[in-house]
N, C-alpha and C. Protein backbone atom coordinates (compact mmCIF):
# COMPACT_ATOMS: atom_id res chain seq x y z
N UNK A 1 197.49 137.91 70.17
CA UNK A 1 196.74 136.66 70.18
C UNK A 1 195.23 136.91 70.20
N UNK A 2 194.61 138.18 70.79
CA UNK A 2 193.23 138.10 71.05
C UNK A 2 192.87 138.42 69.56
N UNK A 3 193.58 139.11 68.56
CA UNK A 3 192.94 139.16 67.14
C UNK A 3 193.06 137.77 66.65
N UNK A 4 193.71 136.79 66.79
CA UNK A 4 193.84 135.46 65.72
C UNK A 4 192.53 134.71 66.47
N UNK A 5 192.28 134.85 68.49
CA UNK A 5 191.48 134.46 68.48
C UNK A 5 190.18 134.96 68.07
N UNK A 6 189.96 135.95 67.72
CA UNK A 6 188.55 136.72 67.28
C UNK A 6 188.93 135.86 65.99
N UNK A 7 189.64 136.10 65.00
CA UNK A 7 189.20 135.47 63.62
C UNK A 7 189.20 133.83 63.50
N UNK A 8 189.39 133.13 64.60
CA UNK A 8 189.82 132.04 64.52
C UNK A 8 188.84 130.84 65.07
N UNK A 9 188.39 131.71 66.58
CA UNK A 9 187.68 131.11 67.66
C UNK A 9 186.34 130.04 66.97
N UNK A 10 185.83 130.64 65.94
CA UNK A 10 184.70 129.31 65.25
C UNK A 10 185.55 128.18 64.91
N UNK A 11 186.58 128.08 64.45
CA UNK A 11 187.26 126.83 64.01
C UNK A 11 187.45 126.22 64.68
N UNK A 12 189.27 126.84 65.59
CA UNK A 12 189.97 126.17 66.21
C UNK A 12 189.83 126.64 68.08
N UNK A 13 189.56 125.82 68.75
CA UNK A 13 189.44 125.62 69.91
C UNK A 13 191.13 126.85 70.89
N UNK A 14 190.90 127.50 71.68
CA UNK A 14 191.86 128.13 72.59
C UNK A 14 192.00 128.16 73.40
N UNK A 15 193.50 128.22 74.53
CA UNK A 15 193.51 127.83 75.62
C UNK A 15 194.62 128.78 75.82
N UNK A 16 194.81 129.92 76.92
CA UNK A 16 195.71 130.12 77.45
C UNK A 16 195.77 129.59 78.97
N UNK A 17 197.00 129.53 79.25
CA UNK A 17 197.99 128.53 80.33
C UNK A 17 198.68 129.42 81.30
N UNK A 18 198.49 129.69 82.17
CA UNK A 18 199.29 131.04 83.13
C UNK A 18 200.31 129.90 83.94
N UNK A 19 201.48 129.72 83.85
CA UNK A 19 202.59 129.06 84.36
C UNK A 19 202.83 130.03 85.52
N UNK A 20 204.04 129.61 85.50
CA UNK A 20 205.15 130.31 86.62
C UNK A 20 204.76 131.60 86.40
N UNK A 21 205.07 132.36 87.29
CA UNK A 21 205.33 134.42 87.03
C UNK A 21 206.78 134.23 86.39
N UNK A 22 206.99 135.15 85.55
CA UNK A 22 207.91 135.09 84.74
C UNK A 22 208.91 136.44 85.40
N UNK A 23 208.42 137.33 85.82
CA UNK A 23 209.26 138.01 86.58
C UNK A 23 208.66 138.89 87.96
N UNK A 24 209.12 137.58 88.78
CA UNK A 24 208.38 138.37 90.38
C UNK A 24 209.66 139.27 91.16
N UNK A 25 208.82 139.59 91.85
CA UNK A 25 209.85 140.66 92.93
C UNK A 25 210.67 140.03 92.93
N UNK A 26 210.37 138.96 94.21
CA UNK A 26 211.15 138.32 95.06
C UNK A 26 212.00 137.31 94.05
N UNK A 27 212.58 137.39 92.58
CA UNK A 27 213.06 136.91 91.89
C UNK A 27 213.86 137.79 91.00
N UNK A 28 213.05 138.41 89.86
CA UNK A 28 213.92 138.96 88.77
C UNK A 28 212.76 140.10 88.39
N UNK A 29 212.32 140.64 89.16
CA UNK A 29 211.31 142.11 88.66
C UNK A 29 212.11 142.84 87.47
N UNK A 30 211.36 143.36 86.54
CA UNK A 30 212.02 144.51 85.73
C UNK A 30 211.44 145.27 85.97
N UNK A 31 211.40 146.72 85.71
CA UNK A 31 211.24 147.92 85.72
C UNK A 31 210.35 148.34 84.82
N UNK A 32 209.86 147.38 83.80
CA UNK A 32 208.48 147.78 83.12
C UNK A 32 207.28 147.14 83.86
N UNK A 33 207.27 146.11 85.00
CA UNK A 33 206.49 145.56 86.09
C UNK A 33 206.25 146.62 86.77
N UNK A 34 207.00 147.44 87.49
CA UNK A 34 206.68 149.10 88.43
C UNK A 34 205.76 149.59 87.20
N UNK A 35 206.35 149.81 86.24
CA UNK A 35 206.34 151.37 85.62
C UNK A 35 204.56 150.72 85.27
N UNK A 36 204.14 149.55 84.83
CA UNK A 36 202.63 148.80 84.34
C UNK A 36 202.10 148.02 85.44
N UNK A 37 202.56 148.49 86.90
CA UNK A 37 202.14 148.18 88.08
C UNK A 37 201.49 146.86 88.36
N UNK A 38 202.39 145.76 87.81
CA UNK A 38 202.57 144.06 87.94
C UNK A 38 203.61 143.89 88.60
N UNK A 39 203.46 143.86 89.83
CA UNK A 39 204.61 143.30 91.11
C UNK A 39 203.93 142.17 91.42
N UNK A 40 204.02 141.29 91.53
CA UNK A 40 203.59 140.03 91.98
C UNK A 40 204.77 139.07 92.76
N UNK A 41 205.14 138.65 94.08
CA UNK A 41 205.94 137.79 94.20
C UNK A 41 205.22 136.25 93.33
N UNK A 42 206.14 135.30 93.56
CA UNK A 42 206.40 133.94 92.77
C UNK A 42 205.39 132.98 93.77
N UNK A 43 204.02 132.80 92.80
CA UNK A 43 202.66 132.58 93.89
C UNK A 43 203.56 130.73 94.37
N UNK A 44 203.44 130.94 96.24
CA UNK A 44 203.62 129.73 96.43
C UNK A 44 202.46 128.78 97.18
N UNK A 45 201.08 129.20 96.64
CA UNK A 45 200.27 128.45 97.02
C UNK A 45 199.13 128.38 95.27
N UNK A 46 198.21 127.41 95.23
CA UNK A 46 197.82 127.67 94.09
C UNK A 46 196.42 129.07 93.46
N UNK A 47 196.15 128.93 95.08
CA UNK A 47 195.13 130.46 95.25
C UNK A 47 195.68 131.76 95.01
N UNK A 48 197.05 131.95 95.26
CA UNK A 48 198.05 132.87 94.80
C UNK A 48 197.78 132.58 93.28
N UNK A 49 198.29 131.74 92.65
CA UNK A 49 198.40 131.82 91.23
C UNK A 49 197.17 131.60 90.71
N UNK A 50 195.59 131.71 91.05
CA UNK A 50 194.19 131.96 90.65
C UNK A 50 194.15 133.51 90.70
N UNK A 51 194.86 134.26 91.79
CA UNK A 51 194.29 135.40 92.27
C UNK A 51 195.38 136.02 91.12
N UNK A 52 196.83 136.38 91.18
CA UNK A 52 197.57 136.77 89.85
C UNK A 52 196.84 136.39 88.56
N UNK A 53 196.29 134.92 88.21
CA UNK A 53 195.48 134.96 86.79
C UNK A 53 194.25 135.92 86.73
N UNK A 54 193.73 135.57 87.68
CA UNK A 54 192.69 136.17 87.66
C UNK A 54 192.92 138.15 87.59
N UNK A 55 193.45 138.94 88.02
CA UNK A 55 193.69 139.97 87.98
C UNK A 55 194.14 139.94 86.97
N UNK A 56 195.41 139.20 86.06
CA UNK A 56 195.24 139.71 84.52
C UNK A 56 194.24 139.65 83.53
N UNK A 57 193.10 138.76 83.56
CA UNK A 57 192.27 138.48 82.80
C UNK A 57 191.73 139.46 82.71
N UNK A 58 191.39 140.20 84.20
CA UNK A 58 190.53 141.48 84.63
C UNK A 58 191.03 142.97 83.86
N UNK A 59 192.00 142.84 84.00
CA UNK A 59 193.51 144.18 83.96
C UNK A 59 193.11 144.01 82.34
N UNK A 60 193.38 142.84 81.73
CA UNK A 60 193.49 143.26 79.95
C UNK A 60 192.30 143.07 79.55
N UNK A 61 191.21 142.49 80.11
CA UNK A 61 189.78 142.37 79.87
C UNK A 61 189.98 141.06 78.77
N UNK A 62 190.70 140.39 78.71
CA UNK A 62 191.36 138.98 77.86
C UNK A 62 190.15 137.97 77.79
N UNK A 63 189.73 137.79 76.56
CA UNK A 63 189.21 137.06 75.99
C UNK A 63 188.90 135.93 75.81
N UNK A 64 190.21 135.72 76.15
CA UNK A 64 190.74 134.08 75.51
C UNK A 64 190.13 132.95 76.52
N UNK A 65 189.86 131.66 76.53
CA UNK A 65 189.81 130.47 77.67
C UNK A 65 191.13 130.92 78.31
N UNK A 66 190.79 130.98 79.49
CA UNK A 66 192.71 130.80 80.50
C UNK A 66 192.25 129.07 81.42
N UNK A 67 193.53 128.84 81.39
CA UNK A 67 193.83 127.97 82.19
C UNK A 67 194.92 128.22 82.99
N UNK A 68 194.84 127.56 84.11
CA UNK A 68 195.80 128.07 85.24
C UNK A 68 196.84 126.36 85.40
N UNK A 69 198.41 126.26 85.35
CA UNK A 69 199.33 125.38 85.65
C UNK A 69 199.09 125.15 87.53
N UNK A 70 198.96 123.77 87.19
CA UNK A 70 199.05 123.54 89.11
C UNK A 70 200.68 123.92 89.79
N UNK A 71 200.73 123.52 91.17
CA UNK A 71 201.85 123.84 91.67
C UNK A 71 202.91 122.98 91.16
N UNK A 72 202.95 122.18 90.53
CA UNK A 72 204.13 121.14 90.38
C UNK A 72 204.17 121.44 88.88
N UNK A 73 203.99 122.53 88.18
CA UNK A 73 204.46 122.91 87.23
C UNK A 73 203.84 121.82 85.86
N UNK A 74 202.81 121.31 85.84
CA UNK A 74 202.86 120.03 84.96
C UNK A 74 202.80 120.72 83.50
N UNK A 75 202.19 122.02 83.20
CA UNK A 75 202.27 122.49 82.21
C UNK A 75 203.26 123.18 81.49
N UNK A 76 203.56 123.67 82.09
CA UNK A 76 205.08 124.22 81.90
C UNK A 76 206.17 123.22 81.78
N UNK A 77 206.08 122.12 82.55
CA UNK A 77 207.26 120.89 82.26
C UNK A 77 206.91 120.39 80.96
N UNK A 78 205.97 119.85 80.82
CA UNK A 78 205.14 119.14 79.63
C UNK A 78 205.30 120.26 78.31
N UNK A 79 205.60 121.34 78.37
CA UNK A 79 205.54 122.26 77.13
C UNK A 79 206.44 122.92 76.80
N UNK A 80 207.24 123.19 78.19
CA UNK A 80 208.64 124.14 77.97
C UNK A 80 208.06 125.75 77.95
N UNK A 81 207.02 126.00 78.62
CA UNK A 81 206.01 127.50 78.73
C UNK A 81 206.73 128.28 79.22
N UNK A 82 207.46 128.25 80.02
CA UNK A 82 208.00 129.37 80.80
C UNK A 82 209.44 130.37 79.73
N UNK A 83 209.18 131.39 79.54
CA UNK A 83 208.14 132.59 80.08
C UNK A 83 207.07 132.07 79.46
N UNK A 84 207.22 132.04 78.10
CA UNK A 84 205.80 132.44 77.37
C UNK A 84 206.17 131.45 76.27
N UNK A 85 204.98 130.95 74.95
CA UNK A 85 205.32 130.01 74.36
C UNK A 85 204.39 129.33 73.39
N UNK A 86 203.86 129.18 72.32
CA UNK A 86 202.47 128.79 71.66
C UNK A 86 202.60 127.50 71.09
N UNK A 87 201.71 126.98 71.45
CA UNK A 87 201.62 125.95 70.57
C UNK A 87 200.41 125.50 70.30
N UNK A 88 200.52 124.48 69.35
CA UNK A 88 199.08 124.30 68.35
C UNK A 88 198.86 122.48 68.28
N UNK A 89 197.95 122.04 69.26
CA UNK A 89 197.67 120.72 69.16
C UNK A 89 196.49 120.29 68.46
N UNK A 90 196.54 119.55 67.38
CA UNK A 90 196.25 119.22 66.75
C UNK A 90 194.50 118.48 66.99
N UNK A 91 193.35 117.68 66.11
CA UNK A 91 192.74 117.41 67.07
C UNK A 91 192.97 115.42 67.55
N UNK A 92 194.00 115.15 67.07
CA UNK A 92 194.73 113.75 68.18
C UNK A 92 195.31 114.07 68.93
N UNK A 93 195.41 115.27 69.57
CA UNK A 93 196.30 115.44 70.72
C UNK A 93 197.78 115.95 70.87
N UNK A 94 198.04 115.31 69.46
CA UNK A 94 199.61 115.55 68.71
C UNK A 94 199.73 117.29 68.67
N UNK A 95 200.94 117.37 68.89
CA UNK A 95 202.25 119.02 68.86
C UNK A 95 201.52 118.69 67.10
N UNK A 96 200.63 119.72 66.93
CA UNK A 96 201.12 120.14 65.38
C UNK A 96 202.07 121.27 65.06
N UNK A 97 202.10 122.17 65.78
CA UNK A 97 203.43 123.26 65.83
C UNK A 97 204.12 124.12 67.18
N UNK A 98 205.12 124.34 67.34
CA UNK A 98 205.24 123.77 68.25
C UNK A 98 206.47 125.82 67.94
N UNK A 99 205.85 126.43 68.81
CA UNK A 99 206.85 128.06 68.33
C UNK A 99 208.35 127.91 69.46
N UNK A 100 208.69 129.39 69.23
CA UNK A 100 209.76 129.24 69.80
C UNK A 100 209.99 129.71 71.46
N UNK A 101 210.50 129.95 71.97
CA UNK A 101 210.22 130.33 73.26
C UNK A 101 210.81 131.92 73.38
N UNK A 102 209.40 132.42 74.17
CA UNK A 102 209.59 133.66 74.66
C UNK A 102 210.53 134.33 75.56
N UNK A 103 210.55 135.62 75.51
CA UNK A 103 209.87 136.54 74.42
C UNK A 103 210.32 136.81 73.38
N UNK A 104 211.99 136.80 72.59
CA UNK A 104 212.37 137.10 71.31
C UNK A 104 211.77 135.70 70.12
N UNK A 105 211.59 134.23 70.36
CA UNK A 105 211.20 133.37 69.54
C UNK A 105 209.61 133.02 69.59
N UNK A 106 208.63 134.41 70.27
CA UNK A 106 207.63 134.23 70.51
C UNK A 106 206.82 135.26 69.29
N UNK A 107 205.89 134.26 68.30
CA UNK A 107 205.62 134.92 67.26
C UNK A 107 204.16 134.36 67.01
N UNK A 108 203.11 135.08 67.35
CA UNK A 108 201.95 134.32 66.98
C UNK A 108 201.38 134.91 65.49
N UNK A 109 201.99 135.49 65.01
CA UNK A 109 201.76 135.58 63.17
C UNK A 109 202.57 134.06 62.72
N UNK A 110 203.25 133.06 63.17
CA UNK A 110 203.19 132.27 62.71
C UNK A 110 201.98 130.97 63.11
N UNK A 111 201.67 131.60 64.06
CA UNK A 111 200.18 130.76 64.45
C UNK A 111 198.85 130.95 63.27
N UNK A 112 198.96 132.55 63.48
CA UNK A 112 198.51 132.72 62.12
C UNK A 112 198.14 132.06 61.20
N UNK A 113 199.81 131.86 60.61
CA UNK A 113 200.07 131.17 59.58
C UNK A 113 199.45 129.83 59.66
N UNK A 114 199.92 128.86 60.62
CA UNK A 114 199.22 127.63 60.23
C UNK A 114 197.64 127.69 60.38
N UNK A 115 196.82 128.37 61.08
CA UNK A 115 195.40 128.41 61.12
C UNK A 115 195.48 128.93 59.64
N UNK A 116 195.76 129.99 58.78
CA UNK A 116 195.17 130.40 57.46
C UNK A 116 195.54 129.00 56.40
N UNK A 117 196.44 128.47 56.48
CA UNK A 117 197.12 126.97 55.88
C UNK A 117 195.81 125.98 56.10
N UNK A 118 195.45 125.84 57.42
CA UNK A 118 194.47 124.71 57.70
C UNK A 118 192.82 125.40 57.69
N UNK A 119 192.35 126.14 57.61
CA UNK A 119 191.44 126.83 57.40
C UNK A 119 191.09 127.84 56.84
N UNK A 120 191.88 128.26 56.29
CA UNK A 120 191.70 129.03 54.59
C UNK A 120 192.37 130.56 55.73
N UNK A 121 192.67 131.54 55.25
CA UNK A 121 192.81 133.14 55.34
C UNK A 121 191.27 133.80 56.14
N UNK A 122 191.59 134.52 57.01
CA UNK A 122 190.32 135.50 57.09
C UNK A 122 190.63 136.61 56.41
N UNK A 123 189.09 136.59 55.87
CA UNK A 123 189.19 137.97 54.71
C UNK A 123 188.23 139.57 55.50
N UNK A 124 187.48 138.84 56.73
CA UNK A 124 187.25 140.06 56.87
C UNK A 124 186.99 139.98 58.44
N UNK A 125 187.06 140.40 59.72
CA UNK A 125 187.17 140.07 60.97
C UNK A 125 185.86 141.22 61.84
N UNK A 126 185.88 140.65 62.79
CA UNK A 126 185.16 142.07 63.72
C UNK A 126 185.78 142.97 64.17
N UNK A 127 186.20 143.34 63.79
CA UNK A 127 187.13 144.85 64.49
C UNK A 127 187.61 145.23 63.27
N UNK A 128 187.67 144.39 62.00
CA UNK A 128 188.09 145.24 60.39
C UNK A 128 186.84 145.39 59.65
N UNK A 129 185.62 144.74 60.14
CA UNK A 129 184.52 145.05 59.23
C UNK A 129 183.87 146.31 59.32
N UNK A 130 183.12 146.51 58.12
CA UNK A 130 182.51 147.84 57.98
C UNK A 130 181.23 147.40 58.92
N UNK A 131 180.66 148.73 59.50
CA UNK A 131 179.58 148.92 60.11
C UNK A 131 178.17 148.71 59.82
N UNK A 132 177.36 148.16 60.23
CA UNK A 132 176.53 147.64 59.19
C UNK A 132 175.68 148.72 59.20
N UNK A 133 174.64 148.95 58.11
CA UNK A 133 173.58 150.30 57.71
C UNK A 133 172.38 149.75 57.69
N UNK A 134 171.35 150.76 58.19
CA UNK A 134 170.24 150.38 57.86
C UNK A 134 169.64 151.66 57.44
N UNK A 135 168.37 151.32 56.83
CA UNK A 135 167.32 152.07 56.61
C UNK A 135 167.80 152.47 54.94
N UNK A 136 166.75 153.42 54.49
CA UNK A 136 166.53 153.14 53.42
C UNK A 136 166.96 155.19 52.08
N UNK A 137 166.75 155.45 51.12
CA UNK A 137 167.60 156.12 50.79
C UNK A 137 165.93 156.97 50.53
């Protein structure tokens, strides 16, 4: 996602949403949480779930706008987020696309897709462009 938002971010507006923990200890830990040292129990206050966002933002150095879901889940009810989940609102407010749910129906090359559909293809990005030169021959 942080490449569609680098090629994207002048157009279309971004928001990531940190819901529920998708796998806490005190719930359903996996073993790639130890092994990438994300143990987090299931934050039950909302300073818990600032302090978990906040340490990933830090941890991946993430780019993106984050937004944080309050305790009563309104984002995650309202979207179906949990685990993970993209979607693309339009600018009335309206689901213009609406992906599948994570992690096997979670595909942001089809996000991609509709940003290159509604705002043409990027042809050349910051992290694929050539270096710029100066001076003279």
């Amino acid at each position: 996602m942080v490449k569609i938002y680098n090629d994207y971010k002048d157009q279309a507006d971004f928001l990531t949403v940190y819901v529920r923990e998708a796998h806490p200890t005190d719930e359903w830990q996996m073993k790639s949480n130890l092994k990438e040292d994300v143990c987090y129990a299931q934050p039950k206050t909302l300073e818990q779930r600032v302090a978990i966002a906040n340490d990933f933002v830090r941890r991946q150095k993430y780019p993106l706008p984050f937004g944080i879901d309050d305790m009563n889940n309104a984002a995650d009810l309202a979207y179906s987020a949990w685990p993970e989940r993209l979607y693309i609102i339009d600018e009335h407010g309206r689901i213009a696309y609406a992906g599948g749910m994570g992690p096997f129906k979670y595909d942001p090359e089809e996000v991609r897709a509709w940003l290159a559909k509604r705002f043409g293809p990027v042809t050349q990005t910051s992290s694929t462009a050539a270096p710029a030169t100066t001076g003279t021959r």
